[in-house]
Every structure is written in C-alpha cells, then in structure tokens.
Protein backbone atom coordinates (compact mmCIF):
# COMPACT_ATOMS: atom_id res chain seq x y z
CA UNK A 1 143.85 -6.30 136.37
CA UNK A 2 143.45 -5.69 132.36
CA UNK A 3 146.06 -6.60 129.61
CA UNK A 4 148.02 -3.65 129.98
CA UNK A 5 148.60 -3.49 133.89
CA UNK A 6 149.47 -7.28 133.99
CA UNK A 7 152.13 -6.95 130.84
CA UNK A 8 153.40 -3.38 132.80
CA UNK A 9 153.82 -5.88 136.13
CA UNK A 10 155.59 -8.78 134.16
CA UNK A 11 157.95 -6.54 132.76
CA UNK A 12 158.82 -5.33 136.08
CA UNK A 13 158.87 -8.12 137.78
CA UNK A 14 161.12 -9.44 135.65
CA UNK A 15 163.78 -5.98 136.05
CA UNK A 16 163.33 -6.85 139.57
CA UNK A 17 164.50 -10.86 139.27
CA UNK A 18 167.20 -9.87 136.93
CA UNK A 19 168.35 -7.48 139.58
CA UNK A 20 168.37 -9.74 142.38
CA UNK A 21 167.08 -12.81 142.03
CA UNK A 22 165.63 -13.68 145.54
CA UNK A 23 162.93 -16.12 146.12
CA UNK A 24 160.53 -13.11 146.72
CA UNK A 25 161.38 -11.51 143.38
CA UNK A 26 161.17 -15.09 142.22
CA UNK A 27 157.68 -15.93 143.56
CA UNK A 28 156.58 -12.28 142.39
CA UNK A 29 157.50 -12.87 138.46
CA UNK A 30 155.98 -16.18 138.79
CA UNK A 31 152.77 -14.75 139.77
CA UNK A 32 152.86 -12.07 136.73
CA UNK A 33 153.35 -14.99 134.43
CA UNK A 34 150.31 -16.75 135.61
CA UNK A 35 148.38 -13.87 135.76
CA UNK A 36 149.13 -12.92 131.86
CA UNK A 37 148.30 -16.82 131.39
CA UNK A 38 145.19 -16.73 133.04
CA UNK A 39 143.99 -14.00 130.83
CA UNK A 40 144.26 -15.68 127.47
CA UNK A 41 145.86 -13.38 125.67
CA UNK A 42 146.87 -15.48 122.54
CA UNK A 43 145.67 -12.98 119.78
CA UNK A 44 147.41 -9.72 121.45
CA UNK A 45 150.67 -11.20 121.44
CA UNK A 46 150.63 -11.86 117.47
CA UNK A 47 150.24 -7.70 117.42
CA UNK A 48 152.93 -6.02 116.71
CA UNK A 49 152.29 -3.58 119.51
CA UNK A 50 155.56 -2.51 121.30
CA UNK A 51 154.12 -3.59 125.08
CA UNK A 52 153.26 -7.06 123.98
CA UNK A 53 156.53 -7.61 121.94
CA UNK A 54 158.47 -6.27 124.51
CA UNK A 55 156.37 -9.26 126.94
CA UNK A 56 157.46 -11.93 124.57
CA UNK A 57 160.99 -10.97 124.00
CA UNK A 58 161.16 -11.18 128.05
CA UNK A 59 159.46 -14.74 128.65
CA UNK A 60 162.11 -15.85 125.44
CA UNK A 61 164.48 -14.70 127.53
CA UNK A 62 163.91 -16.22 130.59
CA UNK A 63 163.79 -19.33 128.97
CA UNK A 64 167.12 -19.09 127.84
CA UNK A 65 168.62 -17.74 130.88
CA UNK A 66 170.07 -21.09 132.30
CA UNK A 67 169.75 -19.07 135.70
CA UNK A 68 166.17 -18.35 135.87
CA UNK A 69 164.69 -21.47 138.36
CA UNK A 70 163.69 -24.27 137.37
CA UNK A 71 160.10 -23.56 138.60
CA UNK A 72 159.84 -20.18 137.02
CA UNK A 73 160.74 -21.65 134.04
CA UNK A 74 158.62 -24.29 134.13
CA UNK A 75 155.75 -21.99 134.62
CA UNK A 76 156.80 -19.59 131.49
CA UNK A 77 157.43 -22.43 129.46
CA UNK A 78 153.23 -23.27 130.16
CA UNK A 79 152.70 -19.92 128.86
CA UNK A 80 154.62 -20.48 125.43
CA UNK A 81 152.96 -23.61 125.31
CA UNK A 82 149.32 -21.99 125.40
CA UNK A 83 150.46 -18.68 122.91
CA UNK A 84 152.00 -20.74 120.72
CA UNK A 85 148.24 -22.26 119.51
CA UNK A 86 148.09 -19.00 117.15
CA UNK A 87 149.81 -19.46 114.17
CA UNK A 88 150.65 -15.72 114.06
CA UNK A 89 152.04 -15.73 117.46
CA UNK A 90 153.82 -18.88 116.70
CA UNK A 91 155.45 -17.59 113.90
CA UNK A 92 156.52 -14.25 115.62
CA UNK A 93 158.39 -16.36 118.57
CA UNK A 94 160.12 -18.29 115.90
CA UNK A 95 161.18 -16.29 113.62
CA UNK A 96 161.80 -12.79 115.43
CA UNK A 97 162.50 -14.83 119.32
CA UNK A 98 164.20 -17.91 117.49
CA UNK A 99 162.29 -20.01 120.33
CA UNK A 100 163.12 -23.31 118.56
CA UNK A 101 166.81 -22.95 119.08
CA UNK A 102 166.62 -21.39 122.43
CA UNK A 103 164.15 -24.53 123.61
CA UNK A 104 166.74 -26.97 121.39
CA UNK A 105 169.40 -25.67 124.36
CA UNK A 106 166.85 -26.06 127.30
CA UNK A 107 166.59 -29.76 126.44
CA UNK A 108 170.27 -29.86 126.05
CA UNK A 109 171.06 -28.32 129.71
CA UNK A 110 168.24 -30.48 131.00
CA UNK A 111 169.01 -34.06 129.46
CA UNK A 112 171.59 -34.18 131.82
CA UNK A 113 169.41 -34.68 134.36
CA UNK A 114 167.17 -37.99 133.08
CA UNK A 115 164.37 -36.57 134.93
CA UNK A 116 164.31 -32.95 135.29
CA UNK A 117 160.68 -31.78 135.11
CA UNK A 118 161.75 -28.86 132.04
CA UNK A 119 162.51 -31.96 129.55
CA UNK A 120 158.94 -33.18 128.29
CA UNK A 121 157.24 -29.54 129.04
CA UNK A 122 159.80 -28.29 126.19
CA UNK A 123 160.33 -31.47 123.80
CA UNK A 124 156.08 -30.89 124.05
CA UNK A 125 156.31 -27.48 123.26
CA UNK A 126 158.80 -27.53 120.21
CA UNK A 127 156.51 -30.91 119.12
CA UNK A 128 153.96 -27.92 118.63
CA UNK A 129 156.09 -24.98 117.34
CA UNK A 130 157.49 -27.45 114.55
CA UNK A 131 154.19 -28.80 113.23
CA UNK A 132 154.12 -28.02 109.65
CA UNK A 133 157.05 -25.75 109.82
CA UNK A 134 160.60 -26.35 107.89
CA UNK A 135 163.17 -25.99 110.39
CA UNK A 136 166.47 -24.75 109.36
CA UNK A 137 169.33 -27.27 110.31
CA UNK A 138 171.84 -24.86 110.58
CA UNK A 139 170.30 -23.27 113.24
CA UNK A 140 171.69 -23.22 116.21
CA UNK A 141 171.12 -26.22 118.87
CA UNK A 142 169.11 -28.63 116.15
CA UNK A 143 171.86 -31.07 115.69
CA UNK A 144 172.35 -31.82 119.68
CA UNK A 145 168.69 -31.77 119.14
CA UNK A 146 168.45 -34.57 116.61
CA UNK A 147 171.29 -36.54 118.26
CA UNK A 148 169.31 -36.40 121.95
CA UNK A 149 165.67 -37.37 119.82
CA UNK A 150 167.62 -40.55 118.56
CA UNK A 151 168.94 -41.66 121.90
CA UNK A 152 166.14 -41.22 123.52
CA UNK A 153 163.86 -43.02 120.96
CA UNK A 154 166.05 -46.02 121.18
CA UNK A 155 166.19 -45.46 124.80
CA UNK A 156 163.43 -47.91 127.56
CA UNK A 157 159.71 -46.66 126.33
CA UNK A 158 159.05 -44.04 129.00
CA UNK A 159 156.61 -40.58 129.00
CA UNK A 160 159.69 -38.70 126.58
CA UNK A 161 159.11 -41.83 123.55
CA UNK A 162 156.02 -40.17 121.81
CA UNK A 163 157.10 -36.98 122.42
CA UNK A 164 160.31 -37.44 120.67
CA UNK A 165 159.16 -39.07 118.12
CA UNK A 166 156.62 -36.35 116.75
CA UNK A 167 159.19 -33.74 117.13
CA UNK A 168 161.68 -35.87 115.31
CA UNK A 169 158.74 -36.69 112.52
CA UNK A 170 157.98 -33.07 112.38
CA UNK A 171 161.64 -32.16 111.82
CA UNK A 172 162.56 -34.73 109.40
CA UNK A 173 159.40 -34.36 107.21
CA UNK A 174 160.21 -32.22 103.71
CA UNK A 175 163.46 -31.33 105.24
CA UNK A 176 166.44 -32.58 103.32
CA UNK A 177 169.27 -31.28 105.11
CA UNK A 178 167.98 -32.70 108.44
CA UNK A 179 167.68 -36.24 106.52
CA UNK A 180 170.76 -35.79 104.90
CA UNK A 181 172.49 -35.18 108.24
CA UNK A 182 170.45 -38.25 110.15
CA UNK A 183 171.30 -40.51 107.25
CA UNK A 184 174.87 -39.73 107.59
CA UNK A 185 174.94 -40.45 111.75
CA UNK A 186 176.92 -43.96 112.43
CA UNK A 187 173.88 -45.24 114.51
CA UNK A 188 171.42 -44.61 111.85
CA UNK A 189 170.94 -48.71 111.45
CA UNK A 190 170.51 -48.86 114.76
CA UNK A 191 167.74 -46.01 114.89
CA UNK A 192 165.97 -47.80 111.73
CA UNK A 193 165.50 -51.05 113.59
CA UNK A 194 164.33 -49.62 116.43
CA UNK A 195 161.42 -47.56 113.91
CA UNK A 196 160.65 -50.18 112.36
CA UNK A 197 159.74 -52.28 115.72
CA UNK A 198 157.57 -49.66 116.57
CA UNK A 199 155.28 -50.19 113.48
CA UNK A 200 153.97 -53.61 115.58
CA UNK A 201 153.38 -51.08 118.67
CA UNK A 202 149.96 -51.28 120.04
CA UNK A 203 149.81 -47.40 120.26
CA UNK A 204 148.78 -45.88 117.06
CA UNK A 205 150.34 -42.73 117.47
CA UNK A 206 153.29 -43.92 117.95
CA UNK A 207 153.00 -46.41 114.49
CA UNK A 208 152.10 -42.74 112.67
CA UNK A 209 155.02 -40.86 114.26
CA UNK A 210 157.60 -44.09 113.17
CA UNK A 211 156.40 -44.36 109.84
CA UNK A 212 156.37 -40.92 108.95
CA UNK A 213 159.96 -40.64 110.27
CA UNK A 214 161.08 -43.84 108.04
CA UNK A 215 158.98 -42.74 105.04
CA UNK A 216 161.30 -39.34 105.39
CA UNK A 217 164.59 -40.74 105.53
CA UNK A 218 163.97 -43.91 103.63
CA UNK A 219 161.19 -43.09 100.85
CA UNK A 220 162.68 -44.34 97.20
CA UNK A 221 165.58 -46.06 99.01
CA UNK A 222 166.35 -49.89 99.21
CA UNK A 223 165.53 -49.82 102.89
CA UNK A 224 162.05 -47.59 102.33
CA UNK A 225 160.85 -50.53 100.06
CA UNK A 226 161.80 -53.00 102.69
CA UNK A 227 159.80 -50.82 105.22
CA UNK A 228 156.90 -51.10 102.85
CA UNK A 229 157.17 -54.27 102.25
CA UNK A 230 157.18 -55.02 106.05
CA UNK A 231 154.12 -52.99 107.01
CA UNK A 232 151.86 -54.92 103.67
CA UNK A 233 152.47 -58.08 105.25
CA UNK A 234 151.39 -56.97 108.58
C-alpha cells in the first residue's frame, strides 16, 4: 500500500472508531497507524499537503481524546515519537497541533495511575519535542506539568527519574517564566536538595540533567554559588 492509500485508510478508520468505537474498529485504526509507521514517512508529514495535515491533525486528536484506548494510544503515541525526529514536522505538531499541551494533559490523566503504560511513552516524547525549544508557560497543562516533574523527581528512583528530569531541564533552560514560577513553588528547597544529591549519582546523565536544571533556576543566586561550590570540591 503507498503513502496515499495508507493516509486515505487511517483517516477512515479513524471516522469509523469515532463512530462506534468497537474493538474491531479499534483493532482496524490500530493497524492503519502501524502501517503509516512502518512506512517512514517523517519528511511528508512536514508538507503542507492537505492529506498529510489532515493525518496529523487526526493522530493529535486521538491523543487527546481521553476515550481513545489505552492501547491505541499507546501505539499513536510511537508514531509521534518517530515523526517528531524532523525538526519541520516537529515544529508543525507544536505549533499548529499544540502537541506539548495536549501530551502535558495525557500525563496528567495518566499519573493517576502510578503505572499506566501511556506515562513514560509521553514524558519520552515531550523530553524530545522540548529539546531546544522555549516553551510557553502559559500554555495550557505546563504548570500541572512542572508540579508532576517535581514530585516525581523527588519521588523513589524508578524508569520515570531520567525522563523527568530532561524534560524538566529542557523546560527550565532560557525560560524565565517557567523559573520564575518553580522558584516561587513552597517545595522548591525541597526539590534543590534532592538536585543537588543527584550530582554524586553514578549515572552521568542524570548528573547533566540535575545540573542543568540547578544552573537554570539558581545561576547568579546565593544558592547557584553554593551548587558550584559543591560540585569543585567533588
């Protein structure tokens, strides 16, 4: 099946599920979605062809649809994951789809349940959409966002920690609203300390992703020169 045909079958397999959303129709819209995934089709979807857009504006949507199953939306969320490695596309999802806000709400639906399988798929695939990209506080979802990030980085060290903590680092770095609004949080101490331990952590990555957050929120500040201080002597 080419590009077009599989795009033409996605889009109605997906009238179908909104219709009636059986497990058939389910296990049918699935099936487009892997198909378009198995394709590689990164480099159409940053076109601004209508049958592509029209594609992307319906996997956004399922995503945000806290109906669609959790399987189905597992599977799309894959396929963000892999478009989302052109920069083009990237910036079409977030700035026409507003995919970081709509994903900001996934994780807030699903952090209810500690281990629903949608939570580190998405936290992974906003860790990618906001690399090197300001995100704008005031958008919608990013402060239950930040607030979720910080309790889970304080949280027991689990598959979520490094995760969290390069999505936090992304969305803290040259971002003075979002620092503003961390500083200002009552458990900011609290979320310092717990940064600051991790610069002893055997893991590198997660030394980078710590530091980077405390050099954003902290740099020319009387804690940022204890920070530094700390990490000479080590």
């Amino acid at each position: 099946m080419d590009a077009s045909a599989s795009m033409k079958s996605l889009l109605l397999a997906a009238s179908q599920y909104r219709a009636a959303r059986t497990q058939p129709n389910a296990a049918l819209l699935q099936r487009s979605v892997e198909v378009i995934s198995g394709l590689k089709l990164t480099r159409l979807f940053a076109s601004n062809q209508t049958l592509p857009s029209e594609c992307l504006r319906c996997l956004v949507e399922l995503v945000d649809d806290p109906n669609t199953s959790s399987q189905l939306t597992l599977t799309v969320v894959g396929l963000l994951s892999q478009l989302v490695s052109d920069n083009e596309t990237r910036e079409v999802l977030q700035n026409t789809y507003n995919l970081n806000s709509i994903l900001a709400n996934v994780v807030h639906r699903s952090s209810v349940n500690p281990i629903d399988p949608l939570l580190l798929p998405s936290i992974q695939l906003l860790q990618k959409l906001t690399y090197s990209v300001r995100v704008f506080h005031a958008n919608a979802n990013i402060d239950e966002l930040i607030s979720f990030l910080m309790y889970r980085i304080q949280s027991t060290e689990d598959e979520l920690t490094i995760p969290c903590l390069g999505l936090m680092a992304n969305l803290c770095r040259h971002n003075l609203s979002i620092q503003a609004h961390i500083k200002s949080m009552t458990n900011v101490k609290g979320f310092y300390r717990t940064l600051i331990s991790f610069l002893a952590h055997s893991s590198l990555t997660m030394v980078v992703f710590a530091l980077s957050i405390l050099s954003s929120l902290t740099l020319n500040e009387e804690v940022g020169e204890k920070v530094s201080m700390l990490f000479a002597l080590k």
